[in-house]
PDB file of N, CA and C in Angstrom:
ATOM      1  N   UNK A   1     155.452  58.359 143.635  1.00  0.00           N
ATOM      2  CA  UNK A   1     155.975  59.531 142.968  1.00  0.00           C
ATOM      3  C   UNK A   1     155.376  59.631 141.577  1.00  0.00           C
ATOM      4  N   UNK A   2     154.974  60.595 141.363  1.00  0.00           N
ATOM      5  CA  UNK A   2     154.240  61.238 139.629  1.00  0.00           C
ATOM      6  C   UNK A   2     155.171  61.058 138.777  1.00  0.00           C
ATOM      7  N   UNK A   3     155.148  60.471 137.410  1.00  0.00           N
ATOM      8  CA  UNK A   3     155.820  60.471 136.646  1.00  0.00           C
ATOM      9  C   UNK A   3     155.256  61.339 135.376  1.00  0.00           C
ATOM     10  N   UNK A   4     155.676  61.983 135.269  1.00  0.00           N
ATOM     11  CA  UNK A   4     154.450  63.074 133.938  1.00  0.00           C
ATOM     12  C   UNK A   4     154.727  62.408 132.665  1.00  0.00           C
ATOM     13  N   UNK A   5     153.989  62.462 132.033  1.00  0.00           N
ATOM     14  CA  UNK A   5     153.834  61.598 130.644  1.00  0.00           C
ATOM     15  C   UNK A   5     154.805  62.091 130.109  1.00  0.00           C
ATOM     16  N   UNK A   6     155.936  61.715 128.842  1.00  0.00           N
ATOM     17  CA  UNK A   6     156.894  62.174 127.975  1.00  0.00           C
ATOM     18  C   UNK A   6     156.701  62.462 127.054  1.00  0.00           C
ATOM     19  N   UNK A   7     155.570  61.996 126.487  1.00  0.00           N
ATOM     20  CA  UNK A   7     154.783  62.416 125.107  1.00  0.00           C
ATOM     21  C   UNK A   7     153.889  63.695 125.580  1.00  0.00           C
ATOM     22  N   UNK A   8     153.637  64.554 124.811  1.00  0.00           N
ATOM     23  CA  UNK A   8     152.597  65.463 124.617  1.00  0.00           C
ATOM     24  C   UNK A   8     151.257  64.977 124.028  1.00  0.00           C
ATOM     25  N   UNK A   9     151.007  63.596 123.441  1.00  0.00           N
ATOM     26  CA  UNK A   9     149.672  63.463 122.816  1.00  0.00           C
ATOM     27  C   UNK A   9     148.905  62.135 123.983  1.00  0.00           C
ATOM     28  N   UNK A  10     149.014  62.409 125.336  1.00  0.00           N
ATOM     29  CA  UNK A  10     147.478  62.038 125.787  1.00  0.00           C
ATOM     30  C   UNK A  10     148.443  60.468 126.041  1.00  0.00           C
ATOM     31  N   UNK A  11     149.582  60.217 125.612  1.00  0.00           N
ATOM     32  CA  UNK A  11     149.785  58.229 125.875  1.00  0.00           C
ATOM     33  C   UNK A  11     150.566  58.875 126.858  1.00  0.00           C
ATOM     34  N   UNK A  12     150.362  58.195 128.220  1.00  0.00           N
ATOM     35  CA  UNK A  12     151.155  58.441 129.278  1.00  0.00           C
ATOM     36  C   UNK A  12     152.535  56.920 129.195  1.00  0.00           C
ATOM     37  N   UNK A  13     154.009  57.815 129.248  1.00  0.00           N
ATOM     38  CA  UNK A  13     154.774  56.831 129.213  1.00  0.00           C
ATOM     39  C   UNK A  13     155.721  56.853 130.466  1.00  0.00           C
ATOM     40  N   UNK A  14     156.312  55.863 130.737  1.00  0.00           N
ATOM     41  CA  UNK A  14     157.486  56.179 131.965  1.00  0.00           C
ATOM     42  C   UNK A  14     158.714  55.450 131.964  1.00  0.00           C
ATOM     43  N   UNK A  15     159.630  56.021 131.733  1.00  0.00           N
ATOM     44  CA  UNK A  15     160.961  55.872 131.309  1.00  0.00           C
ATOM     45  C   UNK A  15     161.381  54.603 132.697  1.00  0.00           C
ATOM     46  N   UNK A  16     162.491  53.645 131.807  1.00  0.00           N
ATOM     47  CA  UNK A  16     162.808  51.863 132.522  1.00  0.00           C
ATOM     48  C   UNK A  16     164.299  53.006 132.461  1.00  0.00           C
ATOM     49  N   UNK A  17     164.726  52.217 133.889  1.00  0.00           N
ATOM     50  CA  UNK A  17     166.454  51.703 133.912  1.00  0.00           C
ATOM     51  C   UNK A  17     167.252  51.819 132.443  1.00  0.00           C
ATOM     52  N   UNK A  18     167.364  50.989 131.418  1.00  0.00           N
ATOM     53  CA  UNK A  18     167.399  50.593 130.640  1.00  0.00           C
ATOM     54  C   UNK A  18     167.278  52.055 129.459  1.00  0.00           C
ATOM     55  N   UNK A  19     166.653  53.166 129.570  1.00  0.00           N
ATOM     56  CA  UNK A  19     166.239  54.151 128.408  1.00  0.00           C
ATOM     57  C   UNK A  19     165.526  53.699 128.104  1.00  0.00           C
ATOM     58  N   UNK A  20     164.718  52.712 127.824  1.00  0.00           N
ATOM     59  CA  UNK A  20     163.404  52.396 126.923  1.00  0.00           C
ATOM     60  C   UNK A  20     162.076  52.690 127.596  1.00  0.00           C
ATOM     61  N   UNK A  21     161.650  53.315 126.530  1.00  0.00           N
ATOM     62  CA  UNK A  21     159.978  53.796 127.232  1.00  0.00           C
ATOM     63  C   UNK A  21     158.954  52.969 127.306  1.00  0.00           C
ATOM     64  N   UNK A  22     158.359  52.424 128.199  1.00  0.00           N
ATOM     65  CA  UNK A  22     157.222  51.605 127.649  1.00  0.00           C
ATOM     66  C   UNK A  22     155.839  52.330 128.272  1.00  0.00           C
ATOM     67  N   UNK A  23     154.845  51.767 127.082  1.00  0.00           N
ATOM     68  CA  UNK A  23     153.444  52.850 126.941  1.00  0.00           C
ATOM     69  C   UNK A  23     152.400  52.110 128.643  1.00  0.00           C
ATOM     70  N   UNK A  24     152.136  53.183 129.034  1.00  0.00           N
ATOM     71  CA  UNK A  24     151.275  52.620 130.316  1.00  0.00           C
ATOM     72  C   UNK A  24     149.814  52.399 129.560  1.00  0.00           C
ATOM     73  N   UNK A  25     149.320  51.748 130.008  1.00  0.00           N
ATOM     74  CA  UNK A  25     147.188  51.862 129.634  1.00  0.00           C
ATOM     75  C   UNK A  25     146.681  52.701 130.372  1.00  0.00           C
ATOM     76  N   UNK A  26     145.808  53.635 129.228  1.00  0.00           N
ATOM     77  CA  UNK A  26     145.189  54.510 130.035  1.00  0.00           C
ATOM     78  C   UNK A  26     143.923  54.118 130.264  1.00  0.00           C
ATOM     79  N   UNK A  27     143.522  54.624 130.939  1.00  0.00           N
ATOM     80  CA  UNK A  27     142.302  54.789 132.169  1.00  0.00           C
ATOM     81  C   UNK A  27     141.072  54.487 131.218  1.00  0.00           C
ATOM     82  N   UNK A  28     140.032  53.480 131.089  1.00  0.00           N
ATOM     83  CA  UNK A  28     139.012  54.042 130.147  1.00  0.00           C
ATOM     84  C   UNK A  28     138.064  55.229 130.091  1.00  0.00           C
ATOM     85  N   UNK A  29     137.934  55.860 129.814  1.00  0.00           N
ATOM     86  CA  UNK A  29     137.423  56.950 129.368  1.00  0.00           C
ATOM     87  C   UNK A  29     135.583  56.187 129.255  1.00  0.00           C
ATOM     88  N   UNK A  30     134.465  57.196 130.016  1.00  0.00           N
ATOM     89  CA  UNK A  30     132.952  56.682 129.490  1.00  0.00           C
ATOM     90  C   UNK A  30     132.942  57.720 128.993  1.00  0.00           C
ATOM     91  N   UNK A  31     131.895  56.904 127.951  1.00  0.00           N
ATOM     92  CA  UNK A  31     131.298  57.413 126.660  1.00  0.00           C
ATOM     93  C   UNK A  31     129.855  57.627 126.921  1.00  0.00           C
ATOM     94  N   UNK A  32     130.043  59.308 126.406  1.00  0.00           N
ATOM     95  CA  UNK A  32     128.618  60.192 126.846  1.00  0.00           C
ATOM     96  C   UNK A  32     127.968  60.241 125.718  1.00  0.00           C
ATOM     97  N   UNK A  33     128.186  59.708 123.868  1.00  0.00           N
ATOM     98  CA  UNK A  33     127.554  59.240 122.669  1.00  0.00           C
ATOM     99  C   UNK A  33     127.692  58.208 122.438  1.00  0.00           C
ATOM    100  N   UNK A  34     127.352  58.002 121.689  1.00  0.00           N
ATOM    101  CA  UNK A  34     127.327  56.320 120.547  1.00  0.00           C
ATOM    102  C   UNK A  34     127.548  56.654 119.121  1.00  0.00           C
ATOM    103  N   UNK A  35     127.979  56.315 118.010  1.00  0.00           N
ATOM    104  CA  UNK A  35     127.659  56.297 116.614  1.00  0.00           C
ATOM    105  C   UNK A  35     126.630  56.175 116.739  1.00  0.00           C
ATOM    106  N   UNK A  36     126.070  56.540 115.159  1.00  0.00           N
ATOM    107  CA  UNK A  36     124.075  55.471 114.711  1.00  0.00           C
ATOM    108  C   UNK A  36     124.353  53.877 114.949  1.00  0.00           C
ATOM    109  N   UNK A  37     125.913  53.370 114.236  1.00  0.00           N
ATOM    110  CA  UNK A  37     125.997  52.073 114.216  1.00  0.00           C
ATOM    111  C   UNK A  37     125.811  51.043 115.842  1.00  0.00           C
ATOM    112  N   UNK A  38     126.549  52.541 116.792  1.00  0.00           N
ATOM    113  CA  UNK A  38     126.880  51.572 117.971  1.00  0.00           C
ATOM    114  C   UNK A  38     125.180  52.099 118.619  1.00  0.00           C
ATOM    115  N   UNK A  39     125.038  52.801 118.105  1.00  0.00           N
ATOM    116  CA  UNK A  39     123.328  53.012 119.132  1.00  0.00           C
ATOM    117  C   UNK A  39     122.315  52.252 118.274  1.00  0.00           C
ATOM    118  N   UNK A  40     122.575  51.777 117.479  1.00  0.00           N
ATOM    119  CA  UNK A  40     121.552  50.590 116.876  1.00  0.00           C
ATOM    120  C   UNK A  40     121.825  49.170 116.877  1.00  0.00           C
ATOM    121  N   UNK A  41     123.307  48.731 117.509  1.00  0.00           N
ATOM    122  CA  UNK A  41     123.421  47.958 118.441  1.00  0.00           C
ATOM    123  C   UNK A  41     123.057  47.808 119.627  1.00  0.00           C
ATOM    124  N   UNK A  42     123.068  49.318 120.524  1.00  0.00           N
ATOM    125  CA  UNK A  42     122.673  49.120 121.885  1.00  0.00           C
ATOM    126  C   UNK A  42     121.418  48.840 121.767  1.00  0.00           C
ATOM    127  N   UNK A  43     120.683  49.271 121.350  1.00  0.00           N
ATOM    128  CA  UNK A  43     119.300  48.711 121.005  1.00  0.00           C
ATOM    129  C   UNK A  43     118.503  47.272 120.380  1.00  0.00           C
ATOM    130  N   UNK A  44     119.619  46.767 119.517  1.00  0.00           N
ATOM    131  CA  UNK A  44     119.130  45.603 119.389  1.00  0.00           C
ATOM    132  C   UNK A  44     118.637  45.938 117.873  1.00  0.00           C
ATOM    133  N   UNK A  45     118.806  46.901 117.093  1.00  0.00           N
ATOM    134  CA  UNK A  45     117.979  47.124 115.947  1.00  0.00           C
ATOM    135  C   UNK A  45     118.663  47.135 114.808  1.00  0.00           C
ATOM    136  N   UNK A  46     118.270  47.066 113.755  1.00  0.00           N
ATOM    137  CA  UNK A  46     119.399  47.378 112.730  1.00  0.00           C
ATOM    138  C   UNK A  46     119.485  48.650 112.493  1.00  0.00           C
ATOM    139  N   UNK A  47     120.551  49.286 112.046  1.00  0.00           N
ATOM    140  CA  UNK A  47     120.885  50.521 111.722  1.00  0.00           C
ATOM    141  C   UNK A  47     120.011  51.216 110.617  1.00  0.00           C
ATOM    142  N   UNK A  48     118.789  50.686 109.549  1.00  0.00           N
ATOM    143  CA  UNK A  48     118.565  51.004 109.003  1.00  0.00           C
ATOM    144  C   UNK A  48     117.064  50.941 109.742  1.00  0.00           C
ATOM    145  N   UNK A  49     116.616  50.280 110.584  1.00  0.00           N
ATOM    146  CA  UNK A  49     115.071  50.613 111.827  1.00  0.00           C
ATOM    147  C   UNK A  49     115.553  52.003 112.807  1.00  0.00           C
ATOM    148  N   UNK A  50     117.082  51.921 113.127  1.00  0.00           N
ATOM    149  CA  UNK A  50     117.528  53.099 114.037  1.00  0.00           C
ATOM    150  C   UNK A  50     117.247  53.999 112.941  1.00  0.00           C
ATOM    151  N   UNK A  51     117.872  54.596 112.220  1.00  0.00           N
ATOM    152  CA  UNK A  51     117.365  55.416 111.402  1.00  0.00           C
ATOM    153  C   UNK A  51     116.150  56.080 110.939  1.00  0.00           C
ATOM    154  N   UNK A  52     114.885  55.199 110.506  1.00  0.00           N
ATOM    155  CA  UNK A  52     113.681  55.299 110.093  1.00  0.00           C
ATOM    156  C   UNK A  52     112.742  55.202 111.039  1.00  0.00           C
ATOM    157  N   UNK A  53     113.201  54.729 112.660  1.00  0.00           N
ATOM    158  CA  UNK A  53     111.784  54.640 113.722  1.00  0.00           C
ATOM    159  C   UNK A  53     112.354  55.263 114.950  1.00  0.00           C
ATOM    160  N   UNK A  54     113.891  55.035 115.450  1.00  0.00           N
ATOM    161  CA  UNK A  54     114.716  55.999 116.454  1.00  0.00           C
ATOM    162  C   UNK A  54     114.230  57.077 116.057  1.00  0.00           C
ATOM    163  N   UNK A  55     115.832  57.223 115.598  1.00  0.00           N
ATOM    164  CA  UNK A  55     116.699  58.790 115.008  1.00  0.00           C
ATOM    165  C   UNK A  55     115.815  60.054 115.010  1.00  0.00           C
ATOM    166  N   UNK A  56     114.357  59.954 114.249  1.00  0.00           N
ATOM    167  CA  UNK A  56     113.212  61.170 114.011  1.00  0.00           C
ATOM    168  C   UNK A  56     113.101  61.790 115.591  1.00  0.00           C
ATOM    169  N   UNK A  57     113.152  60.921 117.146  1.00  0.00           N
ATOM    170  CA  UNK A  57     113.154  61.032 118.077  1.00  0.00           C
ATOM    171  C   UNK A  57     113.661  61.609 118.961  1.00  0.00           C
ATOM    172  N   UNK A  58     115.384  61.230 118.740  1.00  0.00           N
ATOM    173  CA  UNK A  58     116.609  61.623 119.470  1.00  0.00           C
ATOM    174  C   UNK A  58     116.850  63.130 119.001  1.00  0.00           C
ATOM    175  N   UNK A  59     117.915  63.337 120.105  1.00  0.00           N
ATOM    176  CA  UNK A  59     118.727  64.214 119.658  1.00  0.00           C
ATOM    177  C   UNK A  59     120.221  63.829 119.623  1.00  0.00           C
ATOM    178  N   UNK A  60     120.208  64.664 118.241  1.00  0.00           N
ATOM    179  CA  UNK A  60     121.862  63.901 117.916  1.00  0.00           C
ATOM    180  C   UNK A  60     122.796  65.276 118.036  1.00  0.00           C
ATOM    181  N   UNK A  61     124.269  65.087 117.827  1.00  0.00           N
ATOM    182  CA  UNK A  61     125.034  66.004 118.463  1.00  0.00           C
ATOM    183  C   UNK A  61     125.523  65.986 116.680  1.00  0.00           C
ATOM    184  N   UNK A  62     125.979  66.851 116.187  1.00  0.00           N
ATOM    185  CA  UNK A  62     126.524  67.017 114.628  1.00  0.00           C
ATOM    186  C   UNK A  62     127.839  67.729 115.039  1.00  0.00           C
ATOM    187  N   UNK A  63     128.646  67.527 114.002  1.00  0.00           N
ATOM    188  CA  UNK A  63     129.666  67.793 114.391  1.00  0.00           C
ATOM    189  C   UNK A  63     130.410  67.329 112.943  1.00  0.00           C
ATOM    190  N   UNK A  64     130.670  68.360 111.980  1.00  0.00           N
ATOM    191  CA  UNK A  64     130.980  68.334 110.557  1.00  0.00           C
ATOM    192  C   UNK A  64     130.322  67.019 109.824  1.00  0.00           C
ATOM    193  N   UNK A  65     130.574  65.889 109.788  1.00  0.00           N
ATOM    194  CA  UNK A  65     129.484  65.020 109.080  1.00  0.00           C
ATOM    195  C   UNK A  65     129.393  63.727 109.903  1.00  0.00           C
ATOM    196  N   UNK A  66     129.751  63.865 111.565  1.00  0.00           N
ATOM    197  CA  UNK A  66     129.987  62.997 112.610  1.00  0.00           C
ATOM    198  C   UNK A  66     128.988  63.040 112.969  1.00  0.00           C
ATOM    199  N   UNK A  67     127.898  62.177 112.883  1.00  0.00           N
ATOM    200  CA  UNK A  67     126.428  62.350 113.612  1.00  0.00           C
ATOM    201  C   UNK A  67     126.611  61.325 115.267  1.00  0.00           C
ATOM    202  N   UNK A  68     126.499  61.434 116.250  1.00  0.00           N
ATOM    203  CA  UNK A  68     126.715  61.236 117.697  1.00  0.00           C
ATOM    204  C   UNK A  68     125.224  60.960 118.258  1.00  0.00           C
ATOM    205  N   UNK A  69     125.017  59.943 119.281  1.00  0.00           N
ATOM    206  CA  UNK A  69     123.249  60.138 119.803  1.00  0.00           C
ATOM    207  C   UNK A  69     123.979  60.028 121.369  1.00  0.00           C
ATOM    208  N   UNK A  70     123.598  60.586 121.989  1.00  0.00           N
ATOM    209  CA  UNK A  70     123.707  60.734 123.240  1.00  0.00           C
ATOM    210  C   UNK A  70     123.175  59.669 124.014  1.00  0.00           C
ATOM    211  N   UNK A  71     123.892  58.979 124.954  1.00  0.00           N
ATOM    212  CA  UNK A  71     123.646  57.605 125.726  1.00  0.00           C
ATOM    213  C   UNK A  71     122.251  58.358 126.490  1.00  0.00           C
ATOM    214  N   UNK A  72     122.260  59.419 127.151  1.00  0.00           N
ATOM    215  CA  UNK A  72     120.915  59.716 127.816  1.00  0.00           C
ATOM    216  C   UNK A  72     119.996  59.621 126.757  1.00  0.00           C
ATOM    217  N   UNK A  73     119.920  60.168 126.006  1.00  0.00           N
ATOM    218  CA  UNK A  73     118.747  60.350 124.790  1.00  0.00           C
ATOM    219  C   UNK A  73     118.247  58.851 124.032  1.00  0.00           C
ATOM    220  N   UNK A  74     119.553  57.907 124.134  1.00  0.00           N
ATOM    221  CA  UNK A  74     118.633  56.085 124.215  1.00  0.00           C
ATOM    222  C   UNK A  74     117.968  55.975 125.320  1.00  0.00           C
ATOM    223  N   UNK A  75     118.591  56.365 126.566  1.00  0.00           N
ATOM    224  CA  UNK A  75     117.683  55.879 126.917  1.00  0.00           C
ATOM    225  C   UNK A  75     116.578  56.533 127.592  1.00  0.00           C
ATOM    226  N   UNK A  76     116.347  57.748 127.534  1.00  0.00           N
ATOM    227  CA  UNK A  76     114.866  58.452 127.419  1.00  0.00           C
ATOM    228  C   UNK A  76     114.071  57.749 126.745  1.00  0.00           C
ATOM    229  N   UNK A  77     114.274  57.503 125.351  1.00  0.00           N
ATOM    230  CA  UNK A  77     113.735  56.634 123.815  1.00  0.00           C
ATOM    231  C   UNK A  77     113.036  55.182 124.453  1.00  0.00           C
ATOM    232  N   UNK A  78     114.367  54.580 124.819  1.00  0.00           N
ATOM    233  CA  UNK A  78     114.353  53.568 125.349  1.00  0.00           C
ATOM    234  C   UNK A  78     112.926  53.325 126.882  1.00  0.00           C
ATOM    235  N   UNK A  79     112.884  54.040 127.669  1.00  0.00           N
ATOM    236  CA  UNK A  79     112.267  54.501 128.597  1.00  0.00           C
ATOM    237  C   UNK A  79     110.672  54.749 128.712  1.00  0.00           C
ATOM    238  N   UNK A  80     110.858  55.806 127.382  1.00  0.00           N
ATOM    239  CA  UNK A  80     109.407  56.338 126.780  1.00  0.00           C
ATOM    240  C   UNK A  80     108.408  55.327 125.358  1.00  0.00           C
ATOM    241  N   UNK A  81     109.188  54.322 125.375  1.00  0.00           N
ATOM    242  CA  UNK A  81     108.734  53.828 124.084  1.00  0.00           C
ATOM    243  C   UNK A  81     108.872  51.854 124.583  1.00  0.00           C
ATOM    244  N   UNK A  82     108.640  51.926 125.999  1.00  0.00           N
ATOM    245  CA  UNK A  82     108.664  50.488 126.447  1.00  0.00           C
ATOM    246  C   UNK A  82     107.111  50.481 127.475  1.00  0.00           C
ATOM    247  N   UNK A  83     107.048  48.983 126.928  1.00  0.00           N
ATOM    248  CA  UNK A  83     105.394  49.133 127.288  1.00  0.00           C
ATOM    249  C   UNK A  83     105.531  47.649 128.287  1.00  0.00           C
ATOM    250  N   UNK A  84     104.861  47.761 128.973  1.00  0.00           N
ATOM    251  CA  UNK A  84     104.165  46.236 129.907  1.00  0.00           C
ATOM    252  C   UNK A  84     104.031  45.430 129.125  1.00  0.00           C
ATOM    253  N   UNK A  85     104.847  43.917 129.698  1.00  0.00           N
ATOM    254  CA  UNK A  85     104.370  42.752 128.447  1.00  0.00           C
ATOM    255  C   UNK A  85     103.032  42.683 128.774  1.00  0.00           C
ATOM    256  N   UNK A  86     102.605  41.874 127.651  1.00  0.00           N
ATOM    257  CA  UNK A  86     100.690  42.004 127.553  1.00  0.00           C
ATOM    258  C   UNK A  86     100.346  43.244 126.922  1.00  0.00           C
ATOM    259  N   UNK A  87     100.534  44.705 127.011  1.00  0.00           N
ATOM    260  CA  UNK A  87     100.158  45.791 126.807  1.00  0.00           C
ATOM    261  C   UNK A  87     100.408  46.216 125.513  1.00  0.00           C
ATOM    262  N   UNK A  88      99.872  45.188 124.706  1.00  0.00           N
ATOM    263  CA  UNK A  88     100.193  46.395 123.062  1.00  0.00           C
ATOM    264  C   UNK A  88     101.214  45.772 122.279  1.00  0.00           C
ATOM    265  N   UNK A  89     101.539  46.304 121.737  1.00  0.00           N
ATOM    266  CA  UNK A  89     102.784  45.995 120.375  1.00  0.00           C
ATOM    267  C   UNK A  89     103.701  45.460 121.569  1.00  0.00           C
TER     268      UNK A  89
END
């Protein structure tokens, strides 16, 4: 049987015997961006190489002063900018 959440903000709860509410875990949610910080982790780089040798590359999503890189767009980057060991840099 469905129990509909009691809150209006997104925490699904479901009322005990007892009156007391306790909070269920929600579902994880995937993530279709990264921060600069967390996409210059996924990469392995420091945030200040993501910046100056990434970033010129990607496309980022803006969003008032929230800069976002799109998990596809690492790894296009990622994709287009990996070479054969032996082959070069």
């Amino acid at each position: 049987m469905y129990d509909p959440p009691l809150s209006g903000h997104g925490n699904p709860e479901r009322r005990h015997g007892d009156g007391l509410v306790k909070p269920q875990p929600l579902a994880p949610v995937p993530r279709v961006a990264l921060t600069r910080e967390e996409a210059a982790a996924a990469l392995g780089v420091s945030l200040a190489h993501f910046q100056r040798h990434v970033q010129p590359q990607v496309k980022l999503i803006r969003s008032g002063s929230c800069r976002l890189v799109p998990i596809a767009e690492l790894e296009r980057w990622a994709s287009e900018n990996a070479s054969l060991a032996g082959g070069g840099e």
